[in-house]
Protein backbone atom coordinates (compact mmCIF):
# COMPACT_ATOMS: atom_id res chain seq x y z
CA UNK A 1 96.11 48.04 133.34
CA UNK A 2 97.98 49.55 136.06
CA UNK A 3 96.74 52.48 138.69
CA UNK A 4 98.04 55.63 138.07
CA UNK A 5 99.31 57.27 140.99
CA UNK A 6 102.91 57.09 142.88
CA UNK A 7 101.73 54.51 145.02
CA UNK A 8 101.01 51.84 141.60
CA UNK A 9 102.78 48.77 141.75
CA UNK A 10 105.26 48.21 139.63
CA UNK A 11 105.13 46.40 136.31
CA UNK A 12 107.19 43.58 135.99
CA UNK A 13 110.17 42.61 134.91
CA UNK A 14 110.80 44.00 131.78
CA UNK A 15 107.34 45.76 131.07
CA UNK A 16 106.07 48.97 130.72
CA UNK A 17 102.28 49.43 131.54
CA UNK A 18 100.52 52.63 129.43
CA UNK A 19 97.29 53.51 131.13
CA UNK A 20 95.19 56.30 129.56
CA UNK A 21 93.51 58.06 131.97
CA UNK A 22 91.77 61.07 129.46
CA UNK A 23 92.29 61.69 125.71
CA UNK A 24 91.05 64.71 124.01
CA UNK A 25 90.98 64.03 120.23
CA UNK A 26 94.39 61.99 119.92
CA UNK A 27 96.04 63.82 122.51
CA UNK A 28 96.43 61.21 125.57
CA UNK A 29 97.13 62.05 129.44
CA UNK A 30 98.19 58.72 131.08
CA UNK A 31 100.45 57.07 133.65
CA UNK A 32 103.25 54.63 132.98
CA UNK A 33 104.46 52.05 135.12
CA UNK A 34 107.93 50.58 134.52
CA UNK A 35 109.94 48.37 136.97
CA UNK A 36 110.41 51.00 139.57
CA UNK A 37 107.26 52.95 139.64
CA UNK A 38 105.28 55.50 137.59
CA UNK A 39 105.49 58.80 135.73
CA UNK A 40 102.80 61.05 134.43
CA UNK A 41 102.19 61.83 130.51
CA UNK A 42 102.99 63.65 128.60
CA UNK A 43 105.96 64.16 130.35
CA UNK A 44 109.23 66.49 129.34
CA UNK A 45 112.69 64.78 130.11
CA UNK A 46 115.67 66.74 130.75
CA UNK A 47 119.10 65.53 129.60
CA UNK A 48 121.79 64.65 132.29
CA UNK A 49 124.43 63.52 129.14
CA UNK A 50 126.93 62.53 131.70
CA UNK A 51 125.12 62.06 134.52
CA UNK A 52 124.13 65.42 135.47
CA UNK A 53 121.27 67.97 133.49
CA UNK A 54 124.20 70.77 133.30
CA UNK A 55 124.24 73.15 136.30
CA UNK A 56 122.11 70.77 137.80
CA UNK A 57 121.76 67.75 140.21
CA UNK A 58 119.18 65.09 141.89
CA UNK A 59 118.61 67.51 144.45
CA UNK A 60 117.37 70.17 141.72
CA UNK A 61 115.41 67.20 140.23
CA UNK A 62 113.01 66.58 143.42
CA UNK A 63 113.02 70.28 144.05
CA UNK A 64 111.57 70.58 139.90
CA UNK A 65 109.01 67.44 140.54
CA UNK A 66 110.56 65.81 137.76
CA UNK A 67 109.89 62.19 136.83
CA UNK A 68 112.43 60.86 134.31
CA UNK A 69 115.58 62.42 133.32
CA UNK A 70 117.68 60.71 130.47
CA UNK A 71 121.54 60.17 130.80
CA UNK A 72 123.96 59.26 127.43
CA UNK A 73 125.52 55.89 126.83
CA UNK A 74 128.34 56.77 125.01
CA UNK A 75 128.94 60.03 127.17
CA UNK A 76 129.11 57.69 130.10
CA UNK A 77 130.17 54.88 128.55
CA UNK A 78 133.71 57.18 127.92
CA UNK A 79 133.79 58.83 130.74
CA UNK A 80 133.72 57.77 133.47
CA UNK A 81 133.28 54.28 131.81
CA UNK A 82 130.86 51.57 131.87
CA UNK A 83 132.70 49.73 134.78
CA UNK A 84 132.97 52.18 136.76
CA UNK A 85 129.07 53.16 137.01
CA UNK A 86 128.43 49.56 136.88
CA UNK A 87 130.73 49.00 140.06
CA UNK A 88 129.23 51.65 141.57
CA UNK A 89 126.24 50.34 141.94
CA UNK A 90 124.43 51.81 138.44
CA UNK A 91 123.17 55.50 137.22
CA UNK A 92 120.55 55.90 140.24
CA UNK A 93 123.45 55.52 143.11
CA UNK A 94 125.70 57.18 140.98
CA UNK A 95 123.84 59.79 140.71
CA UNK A 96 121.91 59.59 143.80
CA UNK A 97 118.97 60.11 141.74
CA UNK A 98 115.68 57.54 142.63
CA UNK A 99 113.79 58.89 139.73
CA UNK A 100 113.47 57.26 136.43
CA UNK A 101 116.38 57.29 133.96
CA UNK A 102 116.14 56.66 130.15
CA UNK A 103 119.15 56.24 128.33
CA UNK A 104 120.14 56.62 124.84
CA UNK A 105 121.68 54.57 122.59
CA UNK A 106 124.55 56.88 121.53
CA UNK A 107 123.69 56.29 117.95
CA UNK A 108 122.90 59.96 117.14
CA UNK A 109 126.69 61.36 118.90
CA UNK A 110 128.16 58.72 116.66
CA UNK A 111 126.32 59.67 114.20
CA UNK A 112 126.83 62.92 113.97
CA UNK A 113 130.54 62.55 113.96
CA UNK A 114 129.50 62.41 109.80
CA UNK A 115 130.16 59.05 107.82
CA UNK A 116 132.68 57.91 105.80
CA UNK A 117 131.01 55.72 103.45
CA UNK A 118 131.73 56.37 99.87
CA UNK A 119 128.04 55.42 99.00
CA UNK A 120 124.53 56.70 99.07
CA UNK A 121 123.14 53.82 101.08
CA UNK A 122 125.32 54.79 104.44
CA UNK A 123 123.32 57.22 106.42
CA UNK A 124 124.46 59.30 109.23
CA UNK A 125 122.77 62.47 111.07
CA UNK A 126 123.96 65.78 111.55
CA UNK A 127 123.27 68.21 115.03
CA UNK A 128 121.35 71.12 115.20
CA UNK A 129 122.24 74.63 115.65
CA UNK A 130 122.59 76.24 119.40
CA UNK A 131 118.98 76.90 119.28
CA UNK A 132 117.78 74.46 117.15
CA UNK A 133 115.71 71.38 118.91
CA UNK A 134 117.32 68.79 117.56
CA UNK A 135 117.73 65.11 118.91
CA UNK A 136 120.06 64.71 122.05
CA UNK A 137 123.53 67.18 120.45
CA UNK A 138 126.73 67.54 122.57
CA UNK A 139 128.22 70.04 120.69
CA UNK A 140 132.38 69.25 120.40
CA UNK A 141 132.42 66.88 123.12
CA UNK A 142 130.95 63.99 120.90
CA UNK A 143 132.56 61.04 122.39
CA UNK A 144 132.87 57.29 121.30
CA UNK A 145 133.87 54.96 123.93
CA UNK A 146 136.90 52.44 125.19
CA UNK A 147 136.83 49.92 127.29
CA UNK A 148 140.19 47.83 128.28
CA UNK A 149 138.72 44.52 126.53
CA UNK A 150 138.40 43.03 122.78
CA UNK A 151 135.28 41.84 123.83
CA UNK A 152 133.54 44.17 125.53
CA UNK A 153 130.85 45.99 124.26
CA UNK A 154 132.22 49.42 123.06
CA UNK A 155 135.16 48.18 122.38
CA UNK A 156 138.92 49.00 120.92
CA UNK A 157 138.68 48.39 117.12
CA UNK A 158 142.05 49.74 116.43
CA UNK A 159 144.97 51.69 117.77
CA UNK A 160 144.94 54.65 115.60
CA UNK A 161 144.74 58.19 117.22
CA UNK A 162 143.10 61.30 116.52
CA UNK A 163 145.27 62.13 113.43
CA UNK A 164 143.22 60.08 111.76
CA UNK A 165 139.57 61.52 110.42
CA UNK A 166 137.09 60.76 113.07
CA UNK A 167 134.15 59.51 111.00
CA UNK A 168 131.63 56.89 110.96
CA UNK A 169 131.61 53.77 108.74
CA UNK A 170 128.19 52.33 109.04
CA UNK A 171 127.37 48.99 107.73
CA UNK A 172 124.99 46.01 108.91
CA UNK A 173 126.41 44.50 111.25
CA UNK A 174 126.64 48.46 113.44
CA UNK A 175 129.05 51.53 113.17
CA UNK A 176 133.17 52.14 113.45
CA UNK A 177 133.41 55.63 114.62
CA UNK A 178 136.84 57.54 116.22
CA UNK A 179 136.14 58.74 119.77
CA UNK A 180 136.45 62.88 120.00
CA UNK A 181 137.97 62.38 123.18
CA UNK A 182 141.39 60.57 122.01
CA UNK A 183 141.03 59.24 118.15
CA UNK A 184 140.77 55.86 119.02
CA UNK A 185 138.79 53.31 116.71
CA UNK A 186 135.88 52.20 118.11
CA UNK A 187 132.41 49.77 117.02
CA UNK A 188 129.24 49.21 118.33
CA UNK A 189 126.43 46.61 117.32
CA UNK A 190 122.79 46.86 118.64
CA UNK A 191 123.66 44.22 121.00
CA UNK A 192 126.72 46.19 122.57
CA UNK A 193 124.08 49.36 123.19
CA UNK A 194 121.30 46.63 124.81
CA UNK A 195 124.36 45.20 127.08
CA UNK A 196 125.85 48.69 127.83
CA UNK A 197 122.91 50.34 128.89
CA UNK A 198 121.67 46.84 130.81
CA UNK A 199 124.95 47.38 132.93
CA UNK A 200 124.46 51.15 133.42
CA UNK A 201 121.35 50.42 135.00
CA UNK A 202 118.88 52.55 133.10
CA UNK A 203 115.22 51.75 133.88
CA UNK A 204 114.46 52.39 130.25
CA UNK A 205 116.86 52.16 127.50
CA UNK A 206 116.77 53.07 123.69
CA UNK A 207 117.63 50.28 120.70
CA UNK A 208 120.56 51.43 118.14
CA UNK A 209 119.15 52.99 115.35
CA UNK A 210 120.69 55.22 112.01
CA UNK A 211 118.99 58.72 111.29
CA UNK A 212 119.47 60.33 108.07
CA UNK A 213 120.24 64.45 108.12
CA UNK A 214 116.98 66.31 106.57
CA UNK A 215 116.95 66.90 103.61
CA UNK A 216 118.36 63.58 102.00
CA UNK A 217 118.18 61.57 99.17
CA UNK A 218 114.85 58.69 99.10
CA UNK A 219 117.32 56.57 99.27
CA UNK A 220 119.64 57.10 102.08
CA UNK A 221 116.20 57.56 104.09
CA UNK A 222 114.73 54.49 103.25
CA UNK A 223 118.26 52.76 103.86
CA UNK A 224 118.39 54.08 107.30
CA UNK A 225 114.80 53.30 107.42
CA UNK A 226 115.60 49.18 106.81
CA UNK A 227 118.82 49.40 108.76
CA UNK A 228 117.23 50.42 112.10
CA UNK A 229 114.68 47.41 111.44
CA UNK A 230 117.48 45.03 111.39
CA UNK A 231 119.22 46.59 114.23
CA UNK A 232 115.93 47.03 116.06
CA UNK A 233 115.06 42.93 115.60
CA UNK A 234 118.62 42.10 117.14
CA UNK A 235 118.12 44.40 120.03
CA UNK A 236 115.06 43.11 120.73
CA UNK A 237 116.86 39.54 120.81
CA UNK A 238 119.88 40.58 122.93
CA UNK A 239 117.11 41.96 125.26
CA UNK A 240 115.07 39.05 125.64
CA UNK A 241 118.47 36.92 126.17
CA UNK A 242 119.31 39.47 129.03
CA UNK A 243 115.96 38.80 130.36
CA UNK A 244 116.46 35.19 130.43
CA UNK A 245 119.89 35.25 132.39
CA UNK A 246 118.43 37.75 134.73
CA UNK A 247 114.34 37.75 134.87
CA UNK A 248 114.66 40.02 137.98
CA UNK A 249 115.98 42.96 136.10
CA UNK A 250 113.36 44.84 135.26
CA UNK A 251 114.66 47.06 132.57
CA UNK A 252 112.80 48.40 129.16
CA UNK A 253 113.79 48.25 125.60
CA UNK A 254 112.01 51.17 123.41
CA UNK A 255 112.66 50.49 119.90
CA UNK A 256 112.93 53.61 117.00
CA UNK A 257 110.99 54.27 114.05
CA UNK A 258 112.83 55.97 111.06
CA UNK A 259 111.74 57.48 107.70
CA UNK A 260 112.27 60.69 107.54
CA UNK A 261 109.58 63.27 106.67
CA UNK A 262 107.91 61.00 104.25
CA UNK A 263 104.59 59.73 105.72
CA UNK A 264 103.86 56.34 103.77
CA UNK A 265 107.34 55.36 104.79
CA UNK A 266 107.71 56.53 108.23
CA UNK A 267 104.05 54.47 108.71
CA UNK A 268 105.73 51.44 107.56
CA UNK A 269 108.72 51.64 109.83
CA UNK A 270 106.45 51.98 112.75
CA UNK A 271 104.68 49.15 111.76
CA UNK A 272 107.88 46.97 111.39
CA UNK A 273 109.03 48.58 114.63
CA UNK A 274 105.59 47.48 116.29
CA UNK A 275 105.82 44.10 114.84
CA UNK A 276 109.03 43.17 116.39
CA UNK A 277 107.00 44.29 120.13
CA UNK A 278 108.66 46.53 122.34
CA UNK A 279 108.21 47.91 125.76
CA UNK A 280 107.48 51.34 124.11
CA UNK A 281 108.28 53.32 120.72
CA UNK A 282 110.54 56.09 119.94
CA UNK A 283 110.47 58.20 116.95
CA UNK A 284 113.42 59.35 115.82
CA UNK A 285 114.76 61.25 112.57
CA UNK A 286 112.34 64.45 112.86
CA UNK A 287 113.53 67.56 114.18
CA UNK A 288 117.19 67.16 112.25
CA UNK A 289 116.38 69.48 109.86
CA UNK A 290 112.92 69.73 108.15
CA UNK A 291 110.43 72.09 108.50
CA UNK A 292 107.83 72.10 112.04
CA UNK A 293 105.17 71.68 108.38
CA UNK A 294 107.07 68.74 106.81
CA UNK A 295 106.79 67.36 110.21
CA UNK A 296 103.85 67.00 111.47
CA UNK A 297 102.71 64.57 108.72
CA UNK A 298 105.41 62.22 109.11
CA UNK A 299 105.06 62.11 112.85
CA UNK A 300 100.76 61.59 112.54
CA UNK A 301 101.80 58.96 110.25
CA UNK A 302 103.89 57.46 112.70
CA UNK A 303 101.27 57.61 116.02
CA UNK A 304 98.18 56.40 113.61
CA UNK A 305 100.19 52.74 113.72
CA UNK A 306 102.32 52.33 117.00
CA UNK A 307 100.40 50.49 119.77
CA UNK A 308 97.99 52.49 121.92
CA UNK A 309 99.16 50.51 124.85
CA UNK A 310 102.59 51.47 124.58
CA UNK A 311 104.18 55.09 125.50
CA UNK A 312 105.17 56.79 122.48
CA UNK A 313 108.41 58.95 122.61
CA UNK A 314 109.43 61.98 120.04
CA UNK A 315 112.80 62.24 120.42
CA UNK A 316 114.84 64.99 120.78
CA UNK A 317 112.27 68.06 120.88
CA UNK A 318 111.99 70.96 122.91
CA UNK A 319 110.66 73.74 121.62
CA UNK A 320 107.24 74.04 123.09
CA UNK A 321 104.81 74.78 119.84
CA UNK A 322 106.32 71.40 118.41
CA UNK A 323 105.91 69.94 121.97
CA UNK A 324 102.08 70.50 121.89
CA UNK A 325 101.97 69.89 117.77
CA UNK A 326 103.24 66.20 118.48
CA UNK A 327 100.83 65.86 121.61
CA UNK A 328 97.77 66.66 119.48
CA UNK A 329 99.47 63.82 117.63
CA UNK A 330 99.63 61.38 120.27
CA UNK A 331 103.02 61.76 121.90
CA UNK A 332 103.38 60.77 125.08
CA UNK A 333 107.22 61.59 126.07
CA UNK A 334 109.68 64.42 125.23
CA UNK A 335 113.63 65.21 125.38
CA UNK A 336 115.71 68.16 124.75
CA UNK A 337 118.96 69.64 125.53
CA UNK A 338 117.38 72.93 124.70
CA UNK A 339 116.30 74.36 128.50
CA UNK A 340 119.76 73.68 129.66
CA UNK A 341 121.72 74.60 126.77
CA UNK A 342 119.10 77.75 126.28
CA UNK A 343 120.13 78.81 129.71
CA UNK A 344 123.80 78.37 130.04
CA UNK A 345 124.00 81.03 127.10
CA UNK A 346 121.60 83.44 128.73
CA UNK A 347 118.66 82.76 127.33
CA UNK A 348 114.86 82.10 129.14
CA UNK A 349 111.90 80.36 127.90
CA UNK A 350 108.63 82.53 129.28
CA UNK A 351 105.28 82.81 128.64
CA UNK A 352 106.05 85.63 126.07
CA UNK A 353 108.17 83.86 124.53
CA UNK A 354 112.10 83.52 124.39
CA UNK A 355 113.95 86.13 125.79
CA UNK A 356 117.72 87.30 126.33
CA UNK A 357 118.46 88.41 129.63
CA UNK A 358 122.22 89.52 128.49
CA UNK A 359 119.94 92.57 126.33
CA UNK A 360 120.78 95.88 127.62
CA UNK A 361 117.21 96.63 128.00
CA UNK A 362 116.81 94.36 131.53
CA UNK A 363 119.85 96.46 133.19
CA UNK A 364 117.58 98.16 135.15
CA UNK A 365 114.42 95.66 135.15
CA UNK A 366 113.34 95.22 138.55
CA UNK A 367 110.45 92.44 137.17
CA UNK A 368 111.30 88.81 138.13
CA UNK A 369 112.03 86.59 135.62
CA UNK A 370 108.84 84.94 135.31
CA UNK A 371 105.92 86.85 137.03
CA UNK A 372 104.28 83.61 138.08
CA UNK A 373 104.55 83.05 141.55
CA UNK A 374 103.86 79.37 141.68
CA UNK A 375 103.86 76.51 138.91
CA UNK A 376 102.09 73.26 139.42
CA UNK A 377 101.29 71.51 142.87
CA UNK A 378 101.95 75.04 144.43
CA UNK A 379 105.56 74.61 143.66
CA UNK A 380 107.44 77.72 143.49
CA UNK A 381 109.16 78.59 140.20
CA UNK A 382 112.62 78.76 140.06
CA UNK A 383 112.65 82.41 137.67
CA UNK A 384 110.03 84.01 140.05
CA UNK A 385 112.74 84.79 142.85
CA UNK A 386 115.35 86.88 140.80
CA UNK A 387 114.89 89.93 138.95
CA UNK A 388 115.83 90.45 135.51
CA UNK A 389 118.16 93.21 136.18
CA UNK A 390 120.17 91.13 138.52
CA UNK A 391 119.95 88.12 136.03
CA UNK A 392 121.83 90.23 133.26
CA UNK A 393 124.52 91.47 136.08
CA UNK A 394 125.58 87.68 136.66
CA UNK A 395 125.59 87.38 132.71
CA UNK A 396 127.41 90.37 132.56
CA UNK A 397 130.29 89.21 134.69
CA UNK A 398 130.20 85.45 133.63
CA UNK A 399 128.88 84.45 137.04
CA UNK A 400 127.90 80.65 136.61
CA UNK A 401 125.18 80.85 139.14
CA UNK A 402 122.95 82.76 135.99
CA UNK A 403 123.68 79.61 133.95
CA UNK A 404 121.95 77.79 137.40
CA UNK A 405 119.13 79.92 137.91
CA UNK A 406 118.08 80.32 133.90
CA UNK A 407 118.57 76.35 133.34
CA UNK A 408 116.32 76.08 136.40
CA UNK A 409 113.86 78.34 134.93
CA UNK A 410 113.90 76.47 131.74
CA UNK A 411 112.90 72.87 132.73
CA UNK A 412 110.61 74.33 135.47
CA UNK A 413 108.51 76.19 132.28
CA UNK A 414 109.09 72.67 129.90
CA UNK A 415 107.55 70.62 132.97
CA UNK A 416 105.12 72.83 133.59
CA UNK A 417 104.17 73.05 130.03
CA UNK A 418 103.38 69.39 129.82
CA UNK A 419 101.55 69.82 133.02
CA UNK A 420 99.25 72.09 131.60
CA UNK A 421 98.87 69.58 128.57
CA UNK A 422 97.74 67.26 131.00
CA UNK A 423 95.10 69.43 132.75
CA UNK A 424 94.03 70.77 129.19
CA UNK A 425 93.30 67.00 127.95
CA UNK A 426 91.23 66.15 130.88
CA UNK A 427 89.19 69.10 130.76
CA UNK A 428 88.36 68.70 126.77
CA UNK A 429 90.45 71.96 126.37
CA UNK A 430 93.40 70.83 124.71
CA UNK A 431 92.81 72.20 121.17
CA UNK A 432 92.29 76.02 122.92
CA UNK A 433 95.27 74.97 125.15
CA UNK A 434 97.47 74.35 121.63
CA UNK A 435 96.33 77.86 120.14
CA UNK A 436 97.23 79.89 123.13
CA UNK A 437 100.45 78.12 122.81
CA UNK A 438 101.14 78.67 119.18
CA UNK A 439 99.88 82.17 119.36
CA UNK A 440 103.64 82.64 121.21
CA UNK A 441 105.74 80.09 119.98
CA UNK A 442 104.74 79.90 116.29
């Protein structure tokens, strides 16, 4: 196992190294080593979609401690392109960023574009509300992607244009989808994701995968369920192909469990997921719908069976009583568009709970946003600077710098959240730690 610690050599190429350094009951507080370095767990990743965490650069990043942000293939891959980060040297000088990136696969903004099927068997995945922590959602701006070439990945499957309805057809081979941005036809196999997100440089990037909407028929579940495990198995092959060609390159594949909220089969799909071996394990499919109840089964059903070597990744939450729910579960990693999205509309996480500085009541509020001096390491939090009162007068007049300073805020409390995870789990605390947090958040 690998030293924890910034200083840890990295793992190589194409391995990720999971040491647990404390566990109280299943929750786990380790250190992960990838190809460039390490990051502490649990950790909370912020989403750049296109390259940027909205409001937000790799400047903020360092000043927020953060470790790993994630960026969005298909985002990227249509604009500015594939090429374009490529011949720029990648997502890290792109976006002068040294930290750790994780991409996506896309397959949830296809995805949600809806399906066009005609049959049961053809799952697709829907978006959550504005406030509703859902997996990775770009609200209008769901894009496909085009590249100039037949044969590249992502590439032109047609020349129709955005008369046309901009579904998804999924079938076995991967999806036809209509890019948002123009209309165009597009398709994408696992092995076009694995090759897109190898040339964007990502030190850790996600396999294709197809998650149902909750609720849903047995059936389409358990048909997405078997159709990620194919997908999955030829990701894992393009990846180990790219690793042959290039044994320097250091990236990660993480492949995705499916099943819904039903336990026996979302066990089963980890364990076909963990049979195939991957660097690490994402669950995907919860948080699209069901209950925080329906769950928490499903996801311990899930943890009992993926490797304890290997991080473990819920996808796509950010609400912080699910947050410590899935930790008490064994979760290692977490990703959200919440913090940003929460504060671009004027609205702060805080230890009280959620709160809307555009209310009438902070006019006159003179208390900062977050009466907490300092977060963790001594580093000053972002909402302890501004008062309320002047927070709701930049809301007031649609000054964008609010959006700034509340996103901040946000990710600052998400970090710091998982941060006190960590300290909770190596004191033996963590199950008091949980209660204090669902006391507000439940």
């Amino acid at each position: 196992m690998s030293a924890a610690g910034g200083e840890a050599a990295a793992a190589p190429a194409g391995r990720v190294d999971f040491e647990l350094l404390a566990a109280d009951g299943q929750a786990r507080r380790g250190c992960v080593t990838t190809a460039r370095g390490t990051f502490q767990t649990p950790v909370f990743m912020p989403v750049g979609t296109r390259g940027a965490v909205i409001h937000l650069d790799a400047t903020d990043y360092d000043e927020l401690g953060l470790e790993v942000v994630l960026a969005n293939t298909y985002h990227l891959q249509a604009r500015p392109g594939t090429e374009v980060v490529e011949s720029l040297g990648g997502l890290h000088r792109f976006t002068g960023w040294d930290g750790h990136i994780l991409t996506d696969s896309g397959g949830f903004q296809i995805m949600s574009l809806g399906r066009r099927t005609g049959g049961a068997n053809q799952p697709g995945r829907r978006t959550g509300g504005a406030n509703q922590p859902g997996r990775r959602t770009g609200g209008a701006n769901q894009p496909g992607r085009r590249t100039g070439g037949a044969n590249q990945p992502g590439r032109r499957a047609g020349g129709e244009g955005a008369a046309h309805d901009a579904k998804s057809q999924v079938d076995d081979e991967g999806v036809t989808f209509r890019s948002t941005y123009d209309g165009t036809k597009m398709r994408m196999t696992p092995e076009d994701a694995v090759d897109i997100q190898r040339r964007l440089g990502a030190d850790i990037q996600m396999a294709l995968d197809v998650c149902p909407e909750l609720p849903a028929p047995p059936q389409e579940v358990r048909a997405a369920a078997e159709r990620t495990h194919l997908w999955a198995a030829r990701a894992a092959a393009a990846m180990s192909e790219a690793r042959r060609n290039d044994p320097a390159g250091g990236q990660a594949l993480f492949g995705i469990c499916q099943g819904g909220a039903d336990p026996e089969l979302r066990r089963r799909s980890a364990e076909t997921i963990a049979g195939i071996g991957f660097d690490g394990y994402g669950i995907g499919g919860l948080s699209v719908g069901e209950s925080r109840a329906e769950m928490g089964p499903a996801l311990a059903a899930a943890t009992s069976v993926l490797p304890a070597d290997r991080p473990r990744y819920l996808m796509g939450v950010g609400d912080p009583a699910r947050i410590v729910d899935a930790i008490a579960a064994g979760v290692d990693m977490f990703d959200c568009v919440l913090p940003s999205r929460l504060g671009r509309h004027g609205t702060a996480l805080t230890p009280h709970g959620r709160i809307n500085i555009r209310n009438a009541r902070f006019a006159r509020d003179s208390t900062p946003l977050d009466d907490r001096p300092t977060g963790r390491d001594g580093r000053v939090r972002p909402g302890a600077r501004f008062s309320r009162g002047y927070l709701r007068h930049l809301m007031s007049v649609n000054e964008p710098t609010a959006g700034r300073i509340l996103t901040l805020h946000n990710v600052a409390f998400l970090a710091d959240l998982v941060s006190d995870a960590r300290n909770a789990i190596e004191a033996g605390q963590f199950a008091a730690f949980r209660t204090q947090v669902n006391e507000v958040w439940s």
